[in-house]
N, C-alpha and C. Protein backbone atom coordinates (compact mmCIF):
# COMPACT_ATOMS: atom_id res chain seq x y z
N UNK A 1 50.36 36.19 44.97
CA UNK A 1 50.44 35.38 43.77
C UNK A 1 50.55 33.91 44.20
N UNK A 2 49.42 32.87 43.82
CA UNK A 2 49.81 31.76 44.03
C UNK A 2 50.38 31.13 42.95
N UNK A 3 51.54 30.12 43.28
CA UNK A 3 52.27 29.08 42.06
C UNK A 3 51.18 27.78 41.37
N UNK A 4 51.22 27.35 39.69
CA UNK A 4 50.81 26.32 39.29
C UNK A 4 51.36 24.91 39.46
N UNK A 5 52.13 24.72 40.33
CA UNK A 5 52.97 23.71 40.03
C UNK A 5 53.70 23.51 41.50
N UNK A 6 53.64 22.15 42.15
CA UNK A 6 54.55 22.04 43.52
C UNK A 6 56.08 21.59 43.55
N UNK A 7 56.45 21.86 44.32
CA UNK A 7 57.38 22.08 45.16
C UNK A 7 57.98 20.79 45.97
N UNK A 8 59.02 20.10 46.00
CA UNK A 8 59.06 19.34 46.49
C UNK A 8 60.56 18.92 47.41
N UNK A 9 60.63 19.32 48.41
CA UNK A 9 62.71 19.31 49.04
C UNK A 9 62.56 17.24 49.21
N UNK A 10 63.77 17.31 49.00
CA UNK A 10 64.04 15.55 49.44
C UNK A 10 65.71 15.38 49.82
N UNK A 11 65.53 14.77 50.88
CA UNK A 11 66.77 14.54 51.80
C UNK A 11 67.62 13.53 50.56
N UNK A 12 66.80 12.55 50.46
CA UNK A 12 67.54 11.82 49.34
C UNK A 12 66.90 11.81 48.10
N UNK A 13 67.94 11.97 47.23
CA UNK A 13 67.34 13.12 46.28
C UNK A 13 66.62 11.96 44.72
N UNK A 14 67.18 10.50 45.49
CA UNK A 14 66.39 9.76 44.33
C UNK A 14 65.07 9.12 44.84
N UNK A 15 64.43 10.00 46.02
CA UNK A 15 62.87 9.70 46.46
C UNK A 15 62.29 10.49 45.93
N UNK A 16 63.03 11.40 44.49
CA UNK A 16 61.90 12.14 44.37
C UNK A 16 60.98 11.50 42.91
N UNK A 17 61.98 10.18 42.53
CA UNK A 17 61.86 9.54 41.15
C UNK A 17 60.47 9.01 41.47
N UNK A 18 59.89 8.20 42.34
CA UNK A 18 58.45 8.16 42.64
C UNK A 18 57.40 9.44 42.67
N UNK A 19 57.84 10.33 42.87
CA UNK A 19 56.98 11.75 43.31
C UNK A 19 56.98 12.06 41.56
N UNK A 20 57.50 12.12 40.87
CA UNK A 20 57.93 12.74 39.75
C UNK A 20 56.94 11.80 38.84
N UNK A 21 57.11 9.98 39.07
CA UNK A 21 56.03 9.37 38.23
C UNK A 21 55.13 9.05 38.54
N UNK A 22 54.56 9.75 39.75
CA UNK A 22 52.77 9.68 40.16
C UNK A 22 52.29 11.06 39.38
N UNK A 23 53.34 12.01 39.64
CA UNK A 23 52.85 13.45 38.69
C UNK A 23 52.91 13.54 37.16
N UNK A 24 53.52 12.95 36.76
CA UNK A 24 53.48 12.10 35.35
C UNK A 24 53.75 14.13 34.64
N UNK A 25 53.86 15.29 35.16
CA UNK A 25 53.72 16.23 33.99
C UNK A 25 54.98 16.35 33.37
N UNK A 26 55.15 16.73 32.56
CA UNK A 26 55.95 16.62 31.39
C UNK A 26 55.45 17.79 30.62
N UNK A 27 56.55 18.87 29.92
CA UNK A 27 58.27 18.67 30.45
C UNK A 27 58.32 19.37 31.80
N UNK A 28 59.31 18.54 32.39
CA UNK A 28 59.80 18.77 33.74
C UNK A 28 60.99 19.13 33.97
N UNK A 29 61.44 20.55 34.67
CA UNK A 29 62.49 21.15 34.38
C UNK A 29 63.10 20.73 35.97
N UNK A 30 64.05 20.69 36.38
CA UNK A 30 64.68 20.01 37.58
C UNK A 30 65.72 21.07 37.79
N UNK A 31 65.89 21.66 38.98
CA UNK A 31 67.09 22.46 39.38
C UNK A 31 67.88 21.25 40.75
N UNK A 32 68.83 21.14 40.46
CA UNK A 32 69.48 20.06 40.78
C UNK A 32 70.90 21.00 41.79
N UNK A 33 70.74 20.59 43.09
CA UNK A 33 71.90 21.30 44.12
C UNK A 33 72.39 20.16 44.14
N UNK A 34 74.29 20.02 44.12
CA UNK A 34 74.41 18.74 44.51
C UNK A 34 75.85 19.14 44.13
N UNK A 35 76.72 18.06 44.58
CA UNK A 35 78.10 18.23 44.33
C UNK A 35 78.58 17.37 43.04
N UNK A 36 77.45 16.30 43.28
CA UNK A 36 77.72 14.56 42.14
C UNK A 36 76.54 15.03 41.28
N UNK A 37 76.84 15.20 39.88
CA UNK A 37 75.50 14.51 38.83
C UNK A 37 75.26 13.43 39.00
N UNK A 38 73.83 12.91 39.96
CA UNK A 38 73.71 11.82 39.39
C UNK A 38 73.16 10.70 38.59
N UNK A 39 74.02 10.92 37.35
CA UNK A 39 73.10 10.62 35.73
C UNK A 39 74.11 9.09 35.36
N UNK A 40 74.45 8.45 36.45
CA UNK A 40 75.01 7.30 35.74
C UNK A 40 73.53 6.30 34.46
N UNK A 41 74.71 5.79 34.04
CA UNK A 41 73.33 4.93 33.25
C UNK A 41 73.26 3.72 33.80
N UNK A 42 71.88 3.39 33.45
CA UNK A 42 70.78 2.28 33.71
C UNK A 42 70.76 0.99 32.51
N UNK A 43 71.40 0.24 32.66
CA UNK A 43 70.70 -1.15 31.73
C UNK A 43 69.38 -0.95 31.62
N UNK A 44 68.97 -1.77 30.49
CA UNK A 44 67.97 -1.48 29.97
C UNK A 44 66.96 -2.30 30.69
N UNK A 45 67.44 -3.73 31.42
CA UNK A 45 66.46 -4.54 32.63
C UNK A 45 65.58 -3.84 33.10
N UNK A 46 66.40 -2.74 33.78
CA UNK A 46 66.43 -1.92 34.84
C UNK A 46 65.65 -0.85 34.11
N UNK A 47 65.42 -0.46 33.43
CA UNK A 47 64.51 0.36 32.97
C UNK A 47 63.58 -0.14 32.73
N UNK A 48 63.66 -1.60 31.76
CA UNK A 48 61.91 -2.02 31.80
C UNK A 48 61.52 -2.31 32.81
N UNK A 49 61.99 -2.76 34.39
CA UNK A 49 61.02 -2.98 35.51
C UNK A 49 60.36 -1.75 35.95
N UNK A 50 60.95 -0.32 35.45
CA UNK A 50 60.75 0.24 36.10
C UNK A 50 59.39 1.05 35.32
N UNK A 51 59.49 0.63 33.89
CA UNK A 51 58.09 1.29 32.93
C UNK A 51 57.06 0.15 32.93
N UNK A 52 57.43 -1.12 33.98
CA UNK A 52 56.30 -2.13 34.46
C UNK A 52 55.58 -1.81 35.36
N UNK A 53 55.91 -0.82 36.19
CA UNK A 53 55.41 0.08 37.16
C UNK A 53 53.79 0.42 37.07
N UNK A 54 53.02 0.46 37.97
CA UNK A 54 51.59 0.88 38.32
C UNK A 54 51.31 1.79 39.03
N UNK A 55 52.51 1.81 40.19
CA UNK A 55 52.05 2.87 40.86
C UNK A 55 53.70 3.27 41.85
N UNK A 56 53.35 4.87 42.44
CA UNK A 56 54.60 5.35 43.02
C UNK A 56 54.94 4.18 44.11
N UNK A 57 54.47 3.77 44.31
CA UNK A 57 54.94 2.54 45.20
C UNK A 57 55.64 1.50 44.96
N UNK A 58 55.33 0.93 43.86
CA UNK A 58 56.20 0.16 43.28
C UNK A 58 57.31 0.34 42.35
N UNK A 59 57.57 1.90 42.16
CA UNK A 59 58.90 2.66 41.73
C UNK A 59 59.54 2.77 43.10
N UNK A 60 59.10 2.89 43.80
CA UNK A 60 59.70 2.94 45.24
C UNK A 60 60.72 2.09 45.86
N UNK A 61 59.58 0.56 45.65
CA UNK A 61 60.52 -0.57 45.94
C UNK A 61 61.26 -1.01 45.17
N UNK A 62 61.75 0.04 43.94
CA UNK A 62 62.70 -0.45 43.08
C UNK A 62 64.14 0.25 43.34
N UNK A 63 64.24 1.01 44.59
CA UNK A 63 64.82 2.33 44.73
C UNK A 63 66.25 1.51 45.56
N UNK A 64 66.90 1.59 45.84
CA UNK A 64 68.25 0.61 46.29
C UNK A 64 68.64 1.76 47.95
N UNK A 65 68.44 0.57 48.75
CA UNK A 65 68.52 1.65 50.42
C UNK A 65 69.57 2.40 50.51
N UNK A 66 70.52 1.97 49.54
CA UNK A 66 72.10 2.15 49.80
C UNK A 66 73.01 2.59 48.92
N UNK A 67 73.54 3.60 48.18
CA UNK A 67 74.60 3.55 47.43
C UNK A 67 75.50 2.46 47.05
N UNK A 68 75.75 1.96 47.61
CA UNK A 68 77.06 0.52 47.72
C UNK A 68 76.24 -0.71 47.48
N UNK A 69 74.86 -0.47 47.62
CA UNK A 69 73.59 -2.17 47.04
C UNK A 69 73.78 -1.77 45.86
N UNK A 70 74.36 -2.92 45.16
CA UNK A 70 74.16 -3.14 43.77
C UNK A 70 73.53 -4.29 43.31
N UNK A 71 72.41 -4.57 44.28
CA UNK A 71 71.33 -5.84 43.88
C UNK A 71 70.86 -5.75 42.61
N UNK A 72 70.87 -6.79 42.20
CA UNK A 72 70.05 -6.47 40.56
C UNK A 72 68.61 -6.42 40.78
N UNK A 73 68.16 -6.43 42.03
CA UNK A 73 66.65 -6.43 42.44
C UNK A 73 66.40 -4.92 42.15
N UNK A 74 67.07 -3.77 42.41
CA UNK A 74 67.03 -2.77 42.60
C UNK A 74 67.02 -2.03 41.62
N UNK A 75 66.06 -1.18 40.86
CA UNK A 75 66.62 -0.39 39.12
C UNK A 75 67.06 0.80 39.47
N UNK A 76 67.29 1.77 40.40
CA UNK A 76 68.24 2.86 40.43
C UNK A 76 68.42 3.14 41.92
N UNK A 77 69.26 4.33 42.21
CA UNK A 77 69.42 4.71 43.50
C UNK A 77 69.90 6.14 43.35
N UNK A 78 70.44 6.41 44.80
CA UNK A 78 70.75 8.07 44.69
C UNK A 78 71.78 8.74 43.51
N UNK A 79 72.98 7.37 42.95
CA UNK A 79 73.78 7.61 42.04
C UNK A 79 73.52 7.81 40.80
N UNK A 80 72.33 7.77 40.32
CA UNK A 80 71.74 7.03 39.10
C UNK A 80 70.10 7.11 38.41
N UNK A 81 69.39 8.14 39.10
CA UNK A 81 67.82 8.11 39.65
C UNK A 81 67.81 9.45 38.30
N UNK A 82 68.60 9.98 37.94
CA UNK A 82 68.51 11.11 36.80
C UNK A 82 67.96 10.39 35.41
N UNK A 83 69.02 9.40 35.24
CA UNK A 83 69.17 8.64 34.38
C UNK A 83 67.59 7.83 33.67
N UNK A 84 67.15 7.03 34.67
CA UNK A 84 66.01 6.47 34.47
C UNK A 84 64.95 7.89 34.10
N UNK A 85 64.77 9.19 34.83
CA UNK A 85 63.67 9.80 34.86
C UNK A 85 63.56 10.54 33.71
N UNK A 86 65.50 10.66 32.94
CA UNK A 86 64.80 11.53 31.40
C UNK A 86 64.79 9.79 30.54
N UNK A 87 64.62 8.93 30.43
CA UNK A 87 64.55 8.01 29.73
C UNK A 87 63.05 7.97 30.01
N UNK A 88 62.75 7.94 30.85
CA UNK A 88 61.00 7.39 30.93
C UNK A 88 60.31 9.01 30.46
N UNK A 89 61.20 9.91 29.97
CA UNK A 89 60.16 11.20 29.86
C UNK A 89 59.48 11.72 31.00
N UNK A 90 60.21 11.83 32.47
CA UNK A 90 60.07 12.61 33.31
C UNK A 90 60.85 13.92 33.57
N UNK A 91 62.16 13.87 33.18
CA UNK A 91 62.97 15.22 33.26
C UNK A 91 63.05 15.29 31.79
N UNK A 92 62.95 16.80 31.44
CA UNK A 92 63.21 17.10 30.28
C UNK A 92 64.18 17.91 30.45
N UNK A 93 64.75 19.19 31.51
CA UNK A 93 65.77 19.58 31.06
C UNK A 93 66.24 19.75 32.49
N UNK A 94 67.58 19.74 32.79
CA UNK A 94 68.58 19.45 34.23
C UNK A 94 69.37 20.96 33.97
N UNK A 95 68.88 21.34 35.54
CA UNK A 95 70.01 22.71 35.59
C UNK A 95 70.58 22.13 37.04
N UNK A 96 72.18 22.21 36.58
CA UNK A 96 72.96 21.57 37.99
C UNK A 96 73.23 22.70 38.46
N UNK A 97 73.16 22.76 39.21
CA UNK A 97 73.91 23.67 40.69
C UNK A 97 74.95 23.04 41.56
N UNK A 98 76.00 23.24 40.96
CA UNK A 98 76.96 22.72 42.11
C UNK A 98 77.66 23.88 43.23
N UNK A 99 78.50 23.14 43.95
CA UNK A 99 78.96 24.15 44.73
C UNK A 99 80.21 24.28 44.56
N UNK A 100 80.77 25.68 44.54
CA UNK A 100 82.17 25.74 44.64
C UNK A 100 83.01 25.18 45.00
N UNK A 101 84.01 23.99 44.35
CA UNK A 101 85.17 22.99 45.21
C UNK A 101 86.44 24.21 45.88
N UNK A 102 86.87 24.11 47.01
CA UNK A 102 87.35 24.57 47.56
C UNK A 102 89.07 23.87 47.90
């Protein structure tokens, strides 16, 4: 049986916000492993640079290297990359998977 639809692992999990708006399909269901939701919110700046966008590349360089950069150059990062993708109509529905706190 082959699958309709790919597959994608990412070390950091807000590189996948470029991969997600070159594929533009919609609705996009997201299974999410992780200990942190991360669905902080986005000013709205920060969202229009990011629906000024042309191409995965330049969602890319909007991506912040660092957790702790809080450049305003930057419209999301690993804390925060949820947030922007159901606002622009890339995730439509989030299943978290966390892991048992111990």
């Amino acid at each position: 049986m082959t699958s309709a639809f790919a597959v994608h692992l990412f070390e950091e999990h807000s590189s996948s916000l470029p991969v997600w708006w070159h594929a533009a399909a919609a609705p996009r269901t997201v299974v999410y492993l992780d200990a942190h939701l991360d669905l902080q919110q986005v000013g709205e700046e920060r969202l229009q640079r990011l629906e000024r966008c042309r191409s995965p590349d330049e969602v890319r360089a909007l991506e912040a290297p660092h957790h702790l950069n809080s450049s305003p150059e930057y419209a999301f990062g690993i804390e925060n990359f949820l947030y922007p993708a159901h606002r622009s109509g890339l995730l439509d529905r989030l299943i978290w998977v966390a892991p048992a706190h111990r």
